[in-house]
C-alpha atoms as a PDB file:
ATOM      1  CA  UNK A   1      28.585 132.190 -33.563  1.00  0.00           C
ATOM      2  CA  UNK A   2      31.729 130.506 -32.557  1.00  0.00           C
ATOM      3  CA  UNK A   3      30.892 127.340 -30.528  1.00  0.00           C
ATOM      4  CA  UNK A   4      33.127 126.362 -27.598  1.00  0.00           C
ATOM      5  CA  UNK A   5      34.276 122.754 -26.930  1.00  0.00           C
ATOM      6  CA  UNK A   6      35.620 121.436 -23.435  1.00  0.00           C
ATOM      7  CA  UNK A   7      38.524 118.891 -23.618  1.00  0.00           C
ATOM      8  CA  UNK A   8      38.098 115.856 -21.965  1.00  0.00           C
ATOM      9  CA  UNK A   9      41.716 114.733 -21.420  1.00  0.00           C
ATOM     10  CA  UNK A  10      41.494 112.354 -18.522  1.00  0.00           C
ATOM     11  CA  UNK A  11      42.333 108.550 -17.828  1.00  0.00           C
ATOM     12  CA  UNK A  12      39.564 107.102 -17.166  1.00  0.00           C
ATOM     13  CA  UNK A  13      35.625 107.597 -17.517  1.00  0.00           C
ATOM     14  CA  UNK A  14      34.404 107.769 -14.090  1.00  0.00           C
ATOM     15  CA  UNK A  15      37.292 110.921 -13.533  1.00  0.00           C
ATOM     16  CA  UNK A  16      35.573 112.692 -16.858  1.00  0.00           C
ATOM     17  CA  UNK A  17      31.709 112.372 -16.081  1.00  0.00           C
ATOM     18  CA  UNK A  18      32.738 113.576 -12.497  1.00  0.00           C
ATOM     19  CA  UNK A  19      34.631 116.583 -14.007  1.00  0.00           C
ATOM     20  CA  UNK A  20      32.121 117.169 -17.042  1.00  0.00           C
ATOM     21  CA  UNK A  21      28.625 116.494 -15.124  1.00  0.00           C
ATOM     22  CA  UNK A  22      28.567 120.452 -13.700  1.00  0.00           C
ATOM     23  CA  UNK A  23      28.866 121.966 -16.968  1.00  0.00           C
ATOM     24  CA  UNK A  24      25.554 120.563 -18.344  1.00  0.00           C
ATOM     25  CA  UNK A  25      23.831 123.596 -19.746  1.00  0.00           C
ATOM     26  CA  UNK A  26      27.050 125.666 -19.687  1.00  0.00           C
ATOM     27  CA  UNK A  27      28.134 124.411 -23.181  1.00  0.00           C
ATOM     28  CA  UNK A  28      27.012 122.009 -26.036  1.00  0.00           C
ATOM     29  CA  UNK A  29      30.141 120.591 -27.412  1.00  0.00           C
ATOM     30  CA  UNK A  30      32.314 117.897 -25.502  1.00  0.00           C
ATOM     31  CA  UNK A  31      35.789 116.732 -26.804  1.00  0.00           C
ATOM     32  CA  UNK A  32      37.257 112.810 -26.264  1.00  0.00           C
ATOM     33  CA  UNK A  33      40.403 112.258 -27.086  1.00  0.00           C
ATOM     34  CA  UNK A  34      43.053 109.388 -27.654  1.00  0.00           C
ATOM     35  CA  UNK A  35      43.370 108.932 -23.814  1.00  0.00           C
ATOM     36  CA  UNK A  36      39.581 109.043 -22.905  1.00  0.00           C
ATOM     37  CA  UNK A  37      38.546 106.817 -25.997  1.00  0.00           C
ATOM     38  CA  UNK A  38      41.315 104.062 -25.430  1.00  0.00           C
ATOM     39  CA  UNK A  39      40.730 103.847 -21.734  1.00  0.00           C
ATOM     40  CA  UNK A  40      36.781 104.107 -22.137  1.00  0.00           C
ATOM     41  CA  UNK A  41      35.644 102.337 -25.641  1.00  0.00           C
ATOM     42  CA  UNK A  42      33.140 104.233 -28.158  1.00  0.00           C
ATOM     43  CA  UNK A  43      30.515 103.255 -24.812  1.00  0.00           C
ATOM     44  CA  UNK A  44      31.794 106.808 -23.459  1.00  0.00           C
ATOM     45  CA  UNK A  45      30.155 108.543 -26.559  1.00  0.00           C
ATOM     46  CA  UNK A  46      27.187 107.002 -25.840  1.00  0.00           C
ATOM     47  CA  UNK A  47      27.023 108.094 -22.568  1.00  0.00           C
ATOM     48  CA  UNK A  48      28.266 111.815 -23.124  1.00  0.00           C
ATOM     49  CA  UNK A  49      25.016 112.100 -25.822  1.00  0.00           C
ATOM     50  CA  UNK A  50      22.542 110.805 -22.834  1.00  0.00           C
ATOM     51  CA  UNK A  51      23.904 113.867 -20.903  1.00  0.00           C
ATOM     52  CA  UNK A  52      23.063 116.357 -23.962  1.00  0.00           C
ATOM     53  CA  UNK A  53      26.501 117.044 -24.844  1.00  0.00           C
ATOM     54  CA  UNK A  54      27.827 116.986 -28.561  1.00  0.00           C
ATOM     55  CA  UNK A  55      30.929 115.157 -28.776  1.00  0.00           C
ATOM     56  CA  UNK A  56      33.584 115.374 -30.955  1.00  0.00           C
ATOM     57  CA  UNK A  57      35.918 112.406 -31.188  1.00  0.00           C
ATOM     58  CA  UNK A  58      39.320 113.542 -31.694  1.00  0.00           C
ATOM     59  CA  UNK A  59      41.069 110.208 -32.761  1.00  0.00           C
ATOM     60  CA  UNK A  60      43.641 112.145 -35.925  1.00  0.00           C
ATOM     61  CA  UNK A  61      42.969 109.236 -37.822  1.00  0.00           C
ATOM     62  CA  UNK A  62      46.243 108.424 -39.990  1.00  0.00           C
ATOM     63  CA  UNK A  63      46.138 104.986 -41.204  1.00  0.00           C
ATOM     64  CA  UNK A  64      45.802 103.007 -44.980  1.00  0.00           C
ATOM     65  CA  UNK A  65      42.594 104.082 -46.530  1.00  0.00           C
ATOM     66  CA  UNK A  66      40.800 101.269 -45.737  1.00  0.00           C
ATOM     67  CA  UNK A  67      41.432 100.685 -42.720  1.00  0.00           C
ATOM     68  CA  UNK A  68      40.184 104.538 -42.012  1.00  0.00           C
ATOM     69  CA  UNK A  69      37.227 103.965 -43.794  1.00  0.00           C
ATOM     70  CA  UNK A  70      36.187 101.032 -41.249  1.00  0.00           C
ATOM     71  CA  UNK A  71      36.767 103.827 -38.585  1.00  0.00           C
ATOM     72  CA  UNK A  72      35.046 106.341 -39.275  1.00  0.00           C
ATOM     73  CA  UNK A  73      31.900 104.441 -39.805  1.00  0.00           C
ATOM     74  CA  UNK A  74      32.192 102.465 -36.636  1.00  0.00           C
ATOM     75  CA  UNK A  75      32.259 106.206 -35.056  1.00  0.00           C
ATOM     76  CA  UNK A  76      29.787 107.604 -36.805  1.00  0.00           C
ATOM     77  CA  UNK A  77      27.705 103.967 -35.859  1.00  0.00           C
ATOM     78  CA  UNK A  78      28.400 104.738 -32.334  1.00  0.00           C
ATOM     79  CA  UNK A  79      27.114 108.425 -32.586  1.00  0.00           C
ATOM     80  CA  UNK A  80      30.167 110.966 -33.071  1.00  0.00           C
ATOM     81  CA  UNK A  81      29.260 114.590 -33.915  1.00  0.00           C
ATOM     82  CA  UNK A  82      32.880 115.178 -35.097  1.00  0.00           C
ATOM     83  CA  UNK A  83      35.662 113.581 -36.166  1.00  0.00           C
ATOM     84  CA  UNK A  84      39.290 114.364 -36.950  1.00  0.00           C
ATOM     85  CA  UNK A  85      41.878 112.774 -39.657  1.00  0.00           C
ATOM     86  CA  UNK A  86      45.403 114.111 -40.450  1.00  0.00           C
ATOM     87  CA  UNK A  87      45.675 115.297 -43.766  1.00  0.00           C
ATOM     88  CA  UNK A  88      49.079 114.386 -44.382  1.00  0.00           C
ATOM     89  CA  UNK A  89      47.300 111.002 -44.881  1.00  0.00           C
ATOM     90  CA  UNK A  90      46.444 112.287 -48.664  1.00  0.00           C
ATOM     91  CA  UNK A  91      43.327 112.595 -50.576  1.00  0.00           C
ATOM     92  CA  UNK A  92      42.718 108.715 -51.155  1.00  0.00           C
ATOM     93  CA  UNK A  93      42.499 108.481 -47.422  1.00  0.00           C
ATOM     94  CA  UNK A  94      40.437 111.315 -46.581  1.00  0.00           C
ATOM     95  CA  UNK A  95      37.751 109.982 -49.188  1.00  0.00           C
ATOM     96  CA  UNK A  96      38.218 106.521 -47.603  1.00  0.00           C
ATOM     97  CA  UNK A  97      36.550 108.816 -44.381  1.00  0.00           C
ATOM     98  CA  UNK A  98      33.702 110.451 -46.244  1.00  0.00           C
ATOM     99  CA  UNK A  99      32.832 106.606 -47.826  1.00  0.00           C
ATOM    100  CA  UNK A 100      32.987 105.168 -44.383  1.00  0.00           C
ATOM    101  CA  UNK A 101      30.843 107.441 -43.399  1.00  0.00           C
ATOM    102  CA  UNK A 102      28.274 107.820 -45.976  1.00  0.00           C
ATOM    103  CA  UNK A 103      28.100 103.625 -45.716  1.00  0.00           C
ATOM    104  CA  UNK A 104      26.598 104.347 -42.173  1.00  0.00           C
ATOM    105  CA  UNK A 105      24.001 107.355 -42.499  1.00  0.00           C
ATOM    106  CA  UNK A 106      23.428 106.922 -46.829  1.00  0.00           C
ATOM    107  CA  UNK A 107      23.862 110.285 -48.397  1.00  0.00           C
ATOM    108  CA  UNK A 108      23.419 112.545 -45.775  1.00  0.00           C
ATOM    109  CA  UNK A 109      24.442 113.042 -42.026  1.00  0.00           C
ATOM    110  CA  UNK A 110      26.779 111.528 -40.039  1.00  0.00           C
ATOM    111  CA  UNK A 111      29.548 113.894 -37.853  1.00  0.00           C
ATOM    112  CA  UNK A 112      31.703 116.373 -39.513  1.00  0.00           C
ATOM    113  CA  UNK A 113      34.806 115.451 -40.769  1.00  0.00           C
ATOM    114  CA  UNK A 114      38.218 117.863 -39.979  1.00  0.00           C
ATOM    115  CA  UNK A 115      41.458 117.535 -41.455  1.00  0.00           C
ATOM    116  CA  UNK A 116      44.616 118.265 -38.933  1.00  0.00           C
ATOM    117  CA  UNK A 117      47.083 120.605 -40.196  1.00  0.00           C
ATOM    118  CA  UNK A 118      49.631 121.363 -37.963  1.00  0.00           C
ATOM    119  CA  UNK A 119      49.311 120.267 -34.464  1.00  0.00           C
ATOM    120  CA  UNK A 120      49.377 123.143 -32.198  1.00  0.00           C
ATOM    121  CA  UNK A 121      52.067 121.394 -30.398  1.00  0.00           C
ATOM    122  CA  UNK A 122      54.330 122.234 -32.716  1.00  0.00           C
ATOM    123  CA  UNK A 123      55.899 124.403 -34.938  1.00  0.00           C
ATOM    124  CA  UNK A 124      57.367 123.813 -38.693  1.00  0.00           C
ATOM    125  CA  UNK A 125      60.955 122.855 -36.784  1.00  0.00           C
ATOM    126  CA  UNK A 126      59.307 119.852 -35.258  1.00  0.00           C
ATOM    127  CA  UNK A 127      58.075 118.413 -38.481  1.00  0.00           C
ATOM    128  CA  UNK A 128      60.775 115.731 -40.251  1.00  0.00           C
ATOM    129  CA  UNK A 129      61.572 115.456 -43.492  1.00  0.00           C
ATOM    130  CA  UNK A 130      59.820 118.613 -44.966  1.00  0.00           C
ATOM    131  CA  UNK A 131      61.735 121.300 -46.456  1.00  0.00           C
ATOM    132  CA  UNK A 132      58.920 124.097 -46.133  1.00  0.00           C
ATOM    133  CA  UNK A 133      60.193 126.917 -43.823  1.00  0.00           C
ATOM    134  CA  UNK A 134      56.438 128.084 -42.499  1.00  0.00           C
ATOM    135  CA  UNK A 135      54.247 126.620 -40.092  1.00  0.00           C
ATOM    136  CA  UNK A 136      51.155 129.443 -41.733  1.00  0.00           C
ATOM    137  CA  UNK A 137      52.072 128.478 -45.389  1.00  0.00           C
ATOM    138  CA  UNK A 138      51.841 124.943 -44.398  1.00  0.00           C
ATOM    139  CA  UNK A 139      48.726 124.665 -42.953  1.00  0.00           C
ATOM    140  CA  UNK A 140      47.155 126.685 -45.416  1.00  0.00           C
ATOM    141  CA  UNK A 141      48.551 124.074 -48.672  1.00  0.00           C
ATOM    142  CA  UNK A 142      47.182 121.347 -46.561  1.00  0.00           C
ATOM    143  CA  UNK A 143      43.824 123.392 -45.773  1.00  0.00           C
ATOM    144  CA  UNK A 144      43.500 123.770 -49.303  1.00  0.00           C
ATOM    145  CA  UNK A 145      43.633 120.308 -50.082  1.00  0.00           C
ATOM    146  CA  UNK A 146      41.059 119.733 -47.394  1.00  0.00           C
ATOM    147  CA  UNK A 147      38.542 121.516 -49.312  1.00  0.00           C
ATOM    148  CA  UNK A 148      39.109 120.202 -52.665  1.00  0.00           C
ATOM    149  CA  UNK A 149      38.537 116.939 -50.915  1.00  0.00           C
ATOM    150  CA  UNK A 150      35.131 117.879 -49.644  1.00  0.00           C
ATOM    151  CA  UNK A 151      35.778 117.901 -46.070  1.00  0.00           C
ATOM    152  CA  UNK A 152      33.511 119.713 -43.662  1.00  0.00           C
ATOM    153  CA  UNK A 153      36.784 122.106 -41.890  1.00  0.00           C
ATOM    154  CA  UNK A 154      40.027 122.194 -40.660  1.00  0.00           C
ATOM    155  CA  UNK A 155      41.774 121.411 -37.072  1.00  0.00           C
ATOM    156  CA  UNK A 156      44.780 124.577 -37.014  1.00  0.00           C
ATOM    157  CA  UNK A 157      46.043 127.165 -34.604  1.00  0.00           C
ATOM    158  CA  UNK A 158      44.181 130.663 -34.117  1.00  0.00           C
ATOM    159  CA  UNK A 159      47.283 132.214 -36.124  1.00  0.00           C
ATOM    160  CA  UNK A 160      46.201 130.052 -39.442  1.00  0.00           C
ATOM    161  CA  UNK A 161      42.868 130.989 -39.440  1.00  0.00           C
ATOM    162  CA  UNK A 162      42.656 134.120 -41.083  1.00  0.00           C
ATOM    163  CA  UNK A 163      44.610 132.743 -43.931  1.00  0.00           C
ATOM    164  CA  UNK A 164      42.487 130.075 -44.399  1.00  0.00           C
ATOM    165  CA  UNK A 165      38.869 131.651 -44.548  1.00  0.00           C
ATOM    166  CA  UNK A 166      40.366 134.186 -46.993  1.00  0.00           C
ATOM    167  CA  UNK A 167      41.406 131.226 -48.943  1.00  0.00           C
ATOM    168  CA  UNK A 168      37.937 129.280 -48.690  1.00  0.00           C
ATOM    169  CA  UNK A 169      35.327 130.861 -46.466  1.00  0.00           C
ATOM    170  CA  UNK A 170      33.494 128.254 -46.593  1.00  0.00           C
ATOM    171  CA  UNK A 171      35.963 125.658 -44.351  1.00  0.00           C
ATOM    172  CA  UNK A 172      35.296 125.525 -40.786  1.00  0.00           C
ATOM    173  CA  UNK A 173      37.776 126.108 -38.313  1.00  0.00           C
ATOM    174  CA  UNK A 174      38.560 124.528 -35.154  1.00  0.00           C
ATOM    175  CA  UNK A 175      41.431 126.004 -32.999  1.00  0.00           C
ATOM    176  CA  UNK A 176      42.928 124.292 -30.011  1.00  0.00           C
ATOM    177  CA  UNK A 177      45.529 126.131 -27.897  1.00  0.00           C
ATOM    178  CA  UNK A 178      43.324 128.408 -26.616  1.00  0.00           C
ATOM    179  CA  UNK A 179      45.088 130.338 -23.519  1.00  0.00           C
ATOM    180  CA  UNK A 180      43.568 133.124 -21.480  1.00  0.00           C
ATOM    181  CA  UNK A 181      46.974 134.171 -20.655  1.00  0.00           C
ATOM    182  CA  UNK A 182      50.167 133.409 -21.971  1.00  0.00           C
ATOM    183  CA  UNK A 183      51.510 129.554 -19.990  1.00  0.00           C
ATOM    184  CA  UNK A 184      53.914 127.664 -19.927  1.00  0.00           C
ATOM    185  CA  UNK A 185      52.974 123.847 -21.229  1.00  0.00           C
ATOM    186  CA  UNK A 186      53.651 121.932 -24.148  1.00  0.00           C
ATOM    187  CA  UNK A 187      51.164 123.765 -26.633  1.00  0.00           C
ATOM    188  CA  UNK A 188      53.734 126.370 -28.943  1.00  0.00           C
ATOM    189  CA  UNK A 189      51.152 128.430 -31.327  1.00  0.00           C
ATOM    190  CA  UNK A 190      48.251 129.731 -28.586  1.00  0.00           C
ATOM    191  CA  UNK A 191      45.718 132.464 -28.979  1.00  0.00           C
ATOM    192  CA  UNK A 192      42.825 134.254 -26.235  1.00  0.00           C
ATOM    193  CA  UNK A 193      39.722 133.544 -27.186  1.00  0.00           C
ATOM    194  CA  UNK A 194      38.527 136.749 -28.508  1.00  0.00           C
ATOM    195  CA  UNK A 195      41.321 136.764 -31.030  1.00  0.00           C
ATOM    196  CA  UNK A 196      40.860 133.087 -32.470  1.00  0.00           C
ATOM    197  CA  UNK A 197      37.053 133.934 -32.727  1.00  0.00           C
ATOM    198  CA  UNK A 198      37.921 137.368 -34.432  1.00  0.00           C
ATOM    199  CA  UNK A 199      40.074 135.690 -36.802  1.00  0.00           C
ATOM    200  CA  UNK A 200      37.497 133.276 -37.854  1.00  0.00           C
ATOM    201  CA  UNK A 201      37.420 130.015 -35.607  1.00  0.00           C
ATOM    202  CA  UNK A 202      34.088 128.322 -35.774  1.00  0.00           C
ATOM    203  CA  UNK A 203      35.232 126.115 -32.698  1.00  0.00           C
ATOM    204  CA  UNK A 204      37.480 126.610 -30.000  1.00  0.00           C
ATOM    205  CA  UNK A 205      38.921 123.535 -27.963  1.00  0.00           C
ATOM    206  CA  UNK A 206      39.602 124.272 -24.420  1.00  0.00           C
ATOM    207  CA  UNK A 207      40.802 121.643 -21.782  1.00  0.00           C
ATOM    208  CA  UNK A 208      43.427 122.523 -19.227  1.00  0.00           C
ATOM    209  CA  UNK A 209      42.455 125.986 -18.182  1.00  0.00           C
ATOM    210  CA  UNK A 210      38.658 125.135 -18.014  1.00  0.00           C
ATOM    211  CA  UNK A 211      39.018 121.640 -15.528  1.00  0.00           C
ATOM    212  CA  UNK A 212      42.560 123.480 -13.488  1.00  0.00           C
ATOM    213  CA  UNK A 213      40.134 126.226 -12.446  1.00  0.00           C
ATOM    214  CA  UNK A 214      39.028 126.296  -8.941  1.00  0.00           C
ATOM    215  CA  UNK A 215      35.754 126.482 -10.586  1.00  0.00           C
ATOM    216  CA  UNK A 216      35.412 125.125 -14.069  1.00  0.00           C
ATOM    217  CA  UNK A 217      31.485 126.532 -14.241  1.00  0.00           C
ATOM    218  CA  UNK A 218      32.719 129.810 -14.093  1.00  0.00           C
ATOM    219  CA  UNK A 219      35.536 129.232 -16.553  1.00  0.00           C
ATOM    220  CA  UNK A 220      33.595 128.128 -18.697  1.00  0.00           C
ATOM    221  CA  UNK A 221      31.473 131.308 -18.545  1.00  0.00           C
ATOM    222  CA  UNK A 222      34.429 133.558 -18.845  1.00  0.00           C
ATOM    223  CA  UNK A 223      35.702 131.711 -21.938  1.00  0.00           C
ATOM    224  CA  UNK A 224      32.099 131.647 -23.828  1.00  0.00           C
ATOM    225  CA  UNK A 225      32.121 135.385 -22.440  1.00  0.00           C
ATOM    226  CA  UNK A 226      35.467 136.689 -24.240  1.00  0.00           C
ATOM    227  CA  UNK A 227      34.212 134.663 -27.193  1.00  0.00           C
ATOM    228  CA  UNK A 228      31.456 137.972 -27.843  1.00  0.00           C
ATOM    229  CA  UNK A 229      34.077 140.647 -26.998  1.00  0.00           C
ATOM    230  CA  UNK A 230      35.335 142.624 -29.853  1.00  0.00           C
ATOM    231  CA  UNK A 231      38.782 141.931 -30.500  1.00  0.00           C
ATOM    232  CA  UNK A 232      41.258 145.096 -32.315  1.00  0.00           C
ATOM    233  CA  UNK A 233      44.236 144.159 -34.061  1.00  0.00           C
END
């Protein structure tokens, strides 16, 4: 079953709890990003947990191997479910992340580790200095890479995920740019809900249309909702 993971993308700490409080029981999975965990400090993790949320820290660590190592374990010390790298950062790096975080938990445990592909942000036009022609094909090399280095799943668009669980059905999948309706903001390659989950997602992020609802509750409910529906190509 698919699990479904609100965004937190908000300044400050006391503007997230406020937002987040009401959907206690609705969902199990909480997302802090760059802008939450800057403004807030690993405290906010912390904090989420003594609500009963899950929370995946979405920091896309890209940085020297060492120097990742040292992060992850401080987040896995301070209780992160989840945690994201880029995998353009290469294989030495993402090992770096699965040593920093076996030095905090031993052999076992610890939050899952996924690999960014592609941002959903963009397409394969955005990205300098590569000479591939196709944002799929691309995220599916670097997928492929992610599970020869042992990580636990992927971060890529709904339209990727197919691809990938044919490739190794064993790699999660976690989509962002999930869109009930087609928008207009700065996320390119978006999918419904039923369709990312029919494709193979494992987790879908959702932030904007959840917390820009009049009421996020029942968003939240429709979402989880169109997450069971059968989808047909």
């Amino acid at each position: 079953m698919a699990e479904l993971i609100a965004a937190l993308d908000f300044p400050d700490a006391e503007t997230a709890f406020a937002a987040v409080t009401p959907l206690r029981g609705e969902l199990d999975w909480v997302k802090v990003g760059l802008e939450l965990f800057t403004a807030a400090g690993p405290s906010i993790i912390f904090r989420l947990k003594e609500l009963g949320f899950r929370v995946f820290v979405d920091l896309k660590l890209f940085d020297i191997p060492n120097t990742v190592q040292g992060a992850v374990r401080s987040l896995t010390r301070s209780g992160a479910d989840m945690c994201t790298l880029h995998l353009l950062g290469g294989q030495a790096m993402a090992q770096a992340a699965l040593a920093g975080r076996e030095e905090a938990t031993g052999q076992t445990g610890g939050p899952l580790l996924f690999g960014v592909t592609l941002l959903t942000s963009m397409d394969i036009t955005d990205l300098p200095g590569t000479t591939a022609t196709n944002s799929g094909r691309f995220a599916l090399d670097l997928a492929g890479n992610a599970a020869d280095w042992q990580l636990d799943g992927v971060v890529c668009s709904g339209h990727e995920v197919r691809a990938i669980k044919q490739a190794d059905p064993r790699l999660a999948c976690l989509t962002p740019g999930i869109r009930l309706k087609k928008s207009a903001d700065d996320q390119k390659r978006v999918m419904t809900p039923e369709k990312a989950v029919h494709a193979g997602s494992n987790f879908l992020v959702v932030g904007r249309p959840i917390f820009t609802a009049t009421s996020p509750v029942e968003m939240v409910r429709t979402i989880r909702k169109k997450m069971t529906l059968e989808f047909r190509d």
